[in-house]
Structures are given as structure tokens and as C-alpha cells.
N, C-alpha and C. Protein backbone atom coordinates (compact mmCIF):
# COMPACT_ATOMS: atom_id res chain seq x y z
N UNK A 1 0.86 -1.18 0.00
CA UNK A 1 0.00 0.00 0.00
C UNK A 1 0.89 1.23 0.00
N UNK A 2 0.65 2.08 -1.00
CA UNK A 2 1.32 3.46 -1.25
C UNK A 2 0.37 4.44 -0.55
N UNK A 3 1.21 4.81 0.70
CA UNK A 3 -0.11 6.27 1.04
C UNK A 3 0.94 7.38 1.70
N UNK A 4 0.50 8.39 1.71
CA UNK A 4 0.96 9.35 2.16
C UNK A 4 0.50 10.28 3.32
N UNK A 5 1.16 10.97 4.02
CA UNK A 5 1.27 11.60 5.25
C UNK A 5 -0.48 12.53 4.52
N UNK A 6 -1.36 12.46 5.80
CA UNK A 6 -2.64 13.71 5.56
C UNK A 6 -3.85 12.77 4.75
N UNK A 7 -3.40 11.85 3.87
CA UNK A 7 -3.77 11.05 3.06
C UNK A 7 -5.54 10.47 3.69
N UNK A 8 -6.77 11.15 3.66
CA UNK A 8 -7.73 10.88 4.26
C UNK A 8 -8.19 9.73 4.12
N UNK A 9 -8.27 9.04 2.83
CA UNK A 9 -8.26 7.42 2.11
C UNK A 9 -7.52 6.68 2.79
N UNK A 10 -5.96 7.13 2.49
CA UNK A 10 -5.49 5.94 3.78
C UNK A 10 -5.82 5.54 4.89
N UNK A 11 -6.28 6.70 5.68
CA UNK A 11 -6.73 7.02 7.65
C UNK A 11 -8.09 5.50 7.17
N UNK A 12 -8.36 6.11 6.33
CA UNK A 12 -9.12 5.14 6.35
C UNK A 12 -9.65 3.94 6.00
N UNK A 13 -8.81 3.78 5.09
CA UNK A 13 -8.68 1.92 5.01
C UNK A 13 -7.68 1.06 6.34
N UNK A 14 -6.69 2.27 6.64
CA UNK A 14 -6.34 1.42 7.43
C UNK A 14 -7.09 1.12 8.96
N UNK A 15 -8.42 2.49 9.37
CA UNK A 15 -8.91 1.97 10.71
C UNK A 15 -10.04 1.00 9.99
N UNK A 16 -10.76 1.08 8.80
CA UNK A 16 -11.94 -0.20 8.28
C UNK A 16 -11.24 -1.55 7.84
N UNK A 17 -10.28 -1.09 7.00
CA UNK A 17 -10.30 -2.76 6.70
C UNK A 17 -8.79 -2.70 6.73
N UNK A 18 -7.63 -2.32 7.54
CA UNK A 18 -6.46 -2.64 8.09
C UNK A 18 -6.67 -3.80 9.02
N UNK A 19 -7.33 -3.66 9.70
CA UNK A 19 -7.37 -4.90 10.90
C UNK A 19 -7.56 -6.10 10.30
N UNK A 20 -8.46 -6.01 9.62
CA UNK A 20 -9.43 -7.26 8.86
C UNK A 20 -8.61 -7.69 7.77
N UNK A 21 -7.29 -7.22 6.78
CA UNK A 21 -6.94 -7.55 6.00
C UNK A 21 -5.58 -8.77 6.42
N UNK A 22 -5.31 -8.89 7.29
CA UNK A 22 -4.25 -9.72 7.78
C UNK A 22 -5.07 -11.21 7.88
N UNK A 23 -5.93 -10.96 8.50
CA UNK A 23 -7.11 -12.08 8.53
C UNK A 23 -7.43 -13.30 7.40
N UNK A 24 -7.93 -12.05 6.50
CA UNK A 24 -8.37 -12.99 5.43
C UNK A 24 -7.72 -13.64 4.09
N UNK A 25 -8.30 -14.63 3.46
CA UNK A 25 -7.23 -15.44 2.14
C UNK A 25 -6.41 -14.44 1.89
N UNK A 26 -7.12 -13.42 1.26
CA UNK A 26 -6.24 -12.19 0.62
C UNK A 26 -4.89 -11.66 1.33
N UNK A 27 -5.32 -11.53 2.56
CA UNK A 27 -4.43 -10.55 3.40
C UNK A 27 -3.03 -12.12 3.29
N UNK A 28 -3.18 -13.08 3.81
CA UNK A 28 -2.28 -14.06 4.19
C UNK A 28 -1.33 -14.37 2.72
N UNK A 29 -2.28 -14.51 1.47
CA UNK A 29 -1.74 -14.58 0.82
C UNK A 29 -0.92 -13.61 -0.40
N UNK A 30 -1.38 -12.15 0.02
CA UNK A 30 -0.43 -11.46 -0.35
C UNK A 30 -0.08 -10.23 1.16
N UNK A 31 0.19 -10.61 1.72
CA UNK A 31 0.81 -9.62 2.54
C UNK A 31 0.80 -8.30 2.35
N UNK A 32 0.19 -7.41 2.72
CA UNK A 32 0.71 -5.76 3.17
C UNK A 32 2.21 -5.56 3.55
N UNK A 33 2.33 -4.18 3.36
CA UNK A 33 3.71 -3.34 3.03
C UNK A 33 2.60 -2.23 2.67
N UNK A 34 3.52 -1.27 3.73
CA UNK A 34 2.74 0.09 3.58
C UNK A 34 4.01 1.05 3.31
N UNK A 35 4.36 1.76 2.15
CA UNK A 35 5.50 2.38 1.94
C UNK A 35 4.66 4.24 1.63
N UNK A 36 5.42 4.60 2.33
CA UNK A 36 5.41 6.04 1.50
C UNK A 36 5.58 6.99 0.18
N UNK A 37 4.65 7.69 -0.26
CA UNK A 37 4.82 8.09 -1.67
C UNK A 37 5.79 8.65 -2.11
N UNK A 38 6.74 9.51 -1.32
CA UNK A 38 7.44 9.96 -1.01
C UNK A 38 9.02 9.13 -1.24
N UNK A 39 9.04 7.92 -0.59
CA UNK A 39 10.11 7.16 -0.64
C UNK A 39 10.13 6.38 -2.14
N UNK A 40 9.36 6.42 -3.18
CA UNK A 40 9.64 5.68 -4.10
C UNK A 40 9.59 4.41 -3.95
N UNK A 41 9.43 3.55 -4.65
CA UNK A 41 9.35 1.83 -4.92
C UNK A 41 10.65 1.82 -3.58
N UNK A 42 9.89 0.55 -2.87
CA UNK A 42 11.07 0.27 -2.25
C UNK A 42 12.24 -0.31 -2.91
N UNK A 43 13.27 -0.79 -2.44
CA UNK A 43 14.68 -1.32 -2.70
C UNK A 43 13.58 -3.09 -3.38
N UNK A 44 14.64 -3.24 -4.38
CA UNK A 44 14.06 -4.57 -5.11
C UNK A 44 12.70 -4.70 -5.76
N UNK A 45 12.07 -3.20 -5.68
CA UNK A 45 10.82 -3.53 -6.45
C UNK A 45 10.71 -2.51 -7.56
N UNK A 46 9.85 -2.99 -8.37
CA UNK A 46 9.90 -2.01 -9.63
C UNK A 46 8.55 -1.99 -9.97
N UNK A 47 7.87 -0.65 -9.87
CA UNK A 47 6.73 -0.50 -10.27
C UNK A 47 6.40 -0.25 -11.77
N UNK A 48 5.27 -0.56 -12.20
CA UNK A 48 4.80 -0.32 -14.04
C UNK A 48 4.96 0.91 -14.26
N UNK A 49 4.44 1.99 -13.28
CA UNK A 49 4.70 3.54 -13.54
C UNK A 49 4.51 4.09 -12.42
N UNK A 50 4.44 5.34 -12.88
CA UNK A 50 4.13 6.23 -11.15
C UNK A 50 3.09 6.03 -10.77
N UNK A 51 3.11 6.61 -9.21
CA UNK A 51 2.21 6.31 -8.17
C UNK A 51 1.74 8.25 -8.34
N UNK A 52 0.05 8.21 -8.70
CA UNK A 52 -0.51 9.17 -8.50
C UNK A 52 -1.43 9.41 -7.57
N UNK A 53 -1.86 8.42 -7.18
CA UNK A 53 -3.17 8.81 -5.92
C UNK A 53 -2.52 7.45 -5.22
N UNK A 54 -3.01 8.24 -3.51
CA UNK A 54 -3.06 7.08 -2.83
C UNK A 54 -4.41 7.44 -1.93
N UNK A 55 -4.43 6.08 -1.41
CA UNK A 55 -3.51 4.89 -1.64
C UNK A 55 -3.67 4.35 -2.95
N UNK A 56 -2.39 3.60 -3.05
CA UNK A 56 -2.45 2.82 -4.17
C UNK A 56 -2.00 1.54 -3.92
N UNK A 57 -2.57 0.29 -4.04
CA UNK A 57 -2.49 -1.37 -3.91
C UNK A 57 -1.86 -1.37 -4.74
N UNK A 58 -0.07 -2.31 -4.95
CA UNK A 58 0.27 -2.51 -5.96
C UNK A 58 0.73 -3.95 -5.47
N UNK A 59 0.23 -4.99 -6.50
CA UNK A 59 0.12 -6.43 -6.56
C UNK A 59 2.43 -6.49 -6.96
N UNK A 60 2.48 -7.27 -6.09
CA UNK A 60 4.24 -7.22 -6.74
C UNK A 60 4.48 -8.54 -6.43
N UNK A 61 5.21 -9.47 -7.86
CA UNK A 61 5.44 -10.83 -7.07
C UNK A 61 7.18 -10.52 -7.69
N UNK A 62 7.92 -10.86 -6.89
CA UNK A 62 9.48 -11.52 -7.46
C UNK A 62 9.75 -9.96 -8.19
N UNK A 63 9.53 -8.88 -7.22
CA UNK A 63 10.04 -7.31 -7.80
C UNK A 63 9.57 -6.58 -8.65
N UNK A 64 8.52 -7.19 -9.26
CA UNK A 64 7.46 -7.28 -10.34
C UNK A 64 6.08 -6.44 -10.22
N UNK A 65 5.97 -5.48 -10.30
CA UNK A 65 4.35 -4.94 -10.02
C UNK A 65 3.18 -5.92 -11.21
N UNK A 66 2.41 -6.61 -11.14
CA UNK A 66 1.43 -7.27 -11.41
C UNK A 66 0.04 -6.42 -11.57
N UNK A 67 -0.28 -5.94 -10.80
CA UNK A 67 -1.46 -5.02 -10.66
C UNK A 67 -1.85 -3.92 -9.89
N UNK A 68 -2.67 -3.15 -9.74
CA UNK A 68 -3.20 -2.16 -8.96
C UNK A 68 -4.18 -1.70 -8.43
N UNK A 69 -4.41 -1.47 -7.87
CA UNK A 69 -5.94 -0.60 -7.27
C UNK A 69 -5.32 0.44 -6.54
N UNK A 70 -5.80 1.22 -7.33
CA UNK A 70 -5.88 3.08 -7.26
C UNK A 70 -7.13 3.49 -6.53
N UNK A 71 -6.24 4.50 -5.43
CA UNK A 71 -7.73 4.78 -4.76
C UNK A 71 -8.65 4.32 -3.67
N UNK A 72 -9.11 4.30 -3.12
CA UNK A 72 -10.08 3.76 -1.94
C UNK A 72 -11.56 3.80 -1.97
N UNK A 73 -12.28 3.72 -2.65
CA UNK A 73 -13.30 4.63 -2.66
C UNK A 73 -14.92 3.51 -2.25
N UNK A 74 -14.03 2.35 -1.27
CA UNK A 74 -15.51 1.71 -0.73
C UNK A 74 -14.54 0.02 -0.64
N UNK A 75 -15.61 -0.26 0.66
CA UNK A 75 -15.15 -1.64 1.10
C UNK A 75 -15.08 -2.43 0.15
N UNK A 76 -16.77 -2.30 -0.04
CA UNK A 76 -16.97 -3.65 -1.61
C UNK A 76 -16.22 -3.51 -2.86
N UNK A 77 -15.91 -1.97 -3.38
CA UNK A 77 -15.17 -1.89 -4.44
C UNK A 77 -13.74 -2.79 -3.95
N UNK A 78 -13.35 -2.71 -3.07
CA UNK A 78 -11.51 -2.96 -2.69
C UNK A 78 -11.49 -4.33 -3.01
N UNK A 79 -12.35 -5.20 -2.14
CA UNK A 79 -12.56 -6.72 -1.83
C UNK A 79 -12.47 -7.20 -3.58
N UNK A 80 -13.71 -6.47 -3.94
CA UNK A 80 -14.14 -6.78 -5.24
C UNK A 80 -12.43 -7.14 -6.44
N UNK A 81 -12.15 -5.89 -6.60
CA UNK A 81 -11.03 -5.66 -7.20
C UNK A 81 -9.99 -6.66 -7.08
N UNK A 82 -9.64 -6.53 -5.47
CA UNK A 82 -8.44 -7.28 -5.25
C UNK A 82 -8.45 -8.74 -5.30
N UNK A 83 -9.41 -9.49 -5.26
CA UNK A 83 -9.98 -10.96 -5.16
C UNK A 83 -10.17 -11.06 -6.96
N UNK A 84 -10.56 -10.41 -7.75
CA UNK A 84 -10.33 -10.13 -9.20
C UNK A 84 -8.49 -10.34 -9.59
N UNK A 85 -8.10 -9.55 -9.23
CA UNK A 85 -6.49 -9.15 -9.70
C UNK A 85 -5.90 -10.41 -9.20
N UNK A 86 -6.07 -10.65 -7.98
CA UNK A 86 -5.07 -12.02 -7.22
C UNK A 86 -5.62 -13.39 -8.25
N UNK A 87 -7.05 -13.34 -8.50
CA UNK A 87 -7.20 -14.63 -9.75
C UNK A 87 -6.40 -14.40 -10.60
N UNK A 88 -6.75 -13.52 -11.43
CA UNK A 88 -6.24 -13.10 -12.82
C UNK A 88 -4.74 -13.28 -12.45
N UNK A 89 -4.08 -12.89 -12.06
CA UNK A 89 -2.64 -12.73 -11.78
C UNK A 89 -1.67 -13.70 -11.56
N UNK A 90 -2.20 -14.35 -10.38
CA UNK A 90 -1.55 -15.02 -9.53
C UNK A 90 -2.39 -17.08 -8.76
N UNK A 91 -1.84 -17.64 -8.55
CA UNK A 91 -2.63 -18.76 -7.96
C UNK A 91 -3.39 -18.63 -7.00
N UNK A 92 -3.71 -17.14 -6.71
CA UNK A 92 -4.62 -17.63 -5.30
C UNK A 92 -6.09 -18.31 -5.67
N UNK A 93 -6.66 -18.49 -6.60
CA UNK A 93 -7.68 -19.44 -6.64
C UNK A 93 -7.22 -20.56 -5.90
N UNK A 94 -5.97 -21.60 -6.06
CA UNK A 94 -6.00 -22.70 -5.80
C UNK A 94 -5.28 -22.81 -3.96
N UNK A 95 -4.98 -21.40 -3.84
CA UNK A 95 -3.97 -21.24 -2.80
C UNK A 95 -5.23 -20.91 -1.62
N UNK A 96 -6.71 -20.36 -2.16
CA UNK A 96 -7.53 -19.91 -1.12
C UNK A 96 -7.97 -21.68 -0.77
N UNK A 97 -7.70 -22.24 -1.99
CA UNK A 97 -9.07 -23.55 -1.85
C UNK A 97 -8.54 -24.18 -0.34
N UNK A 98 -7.19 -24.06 -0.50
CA UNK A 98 -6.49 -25.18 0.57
C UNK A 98 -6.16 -24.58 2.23
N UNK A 99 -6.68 -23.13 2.07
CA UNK A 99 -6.90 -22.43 3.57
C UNK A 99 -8.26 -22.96 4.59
């Protein structure tokens, strides 16, 4: 997660669904990392392009940005999205079956 200092979106995903995201398939199987906009891609990762709004979800496997969700703008949109991108992307279909 890309967010920045004042960032009202962030304040608030992280008191609604910060807690709850460690929890679930999603959260376990791709882990949070909350970096600053400010600091640039961390060390070993390489994003597709710049970071314009945050927050910004960026899917990264092996240094690799994969996908994104830009923005915050509702529980169901986030869930929605990110449970979308982790199929499309990545094995968590077969990785949720066996949780």
C-alpha cells in the first residue's frame, strides 16, 4: 500500500479494513507493506509507472508490479477488485481452496 502523510483514504482503510486484511485469504496470501509516496518503490521492487493517488495497492510478485488498485473509494469496491487481480494474476484461486 502506497499512502501518504494527511492522506484521508489511507486514515481510512487502514482503521476499516487494516485490521481485517491480515485475517483474510487475501491478506495471508499477499501480505501488506505500507510504503510512503514519497520514498519511491522500495529497494528490489519495480513498479509499471508512477504512483498518483493514494492509496495505491500494488500487486508485486518476485520485484514485479502485477497489478493495482488506485484509490479507496468503498469496502466492496476494494474486496471486489483485489480478489479479481489475485485470480487473474496469480494462484490464489487454488492457494484460497487449501486455507
Amino acid at each position: 500500500m502506497v499512502e501518504e502523510d494527511g492522506c484521508h483514504y489511507c486514515i481510512e482503510w487502514k482503521q476499516t479494513l487494516g485490521p481485517i486484511y491480515p485475517k483474510t485469504a487475501e491478506g495471508r496470501f499477499a501480505p501488506l507493506r505500507m510504503v510512503d509516496v514519497d520514498d519511491g518503490a522500495p529497494e528490489g521492487v519495480t513498479f509499471a509507472r508512477s504512483i498518483n493517488f493514494t492509496p495505491t495497492f500494488v500487486l508485486v510478485e518476485q520485484g514485479q508490479e502485477l497489478a493495482r488498485i488506485e484509490g479507496h473509494p468503498g469496502e466492496e469496491f476494494f474486496w471486489g477488485l483485489l480478489n479479481m487481480i489475485l485470480k487473474e494474476k496469480t494462484d490464489f484461486a487454488q492457494a484460497a481452496e487449501t486455507d
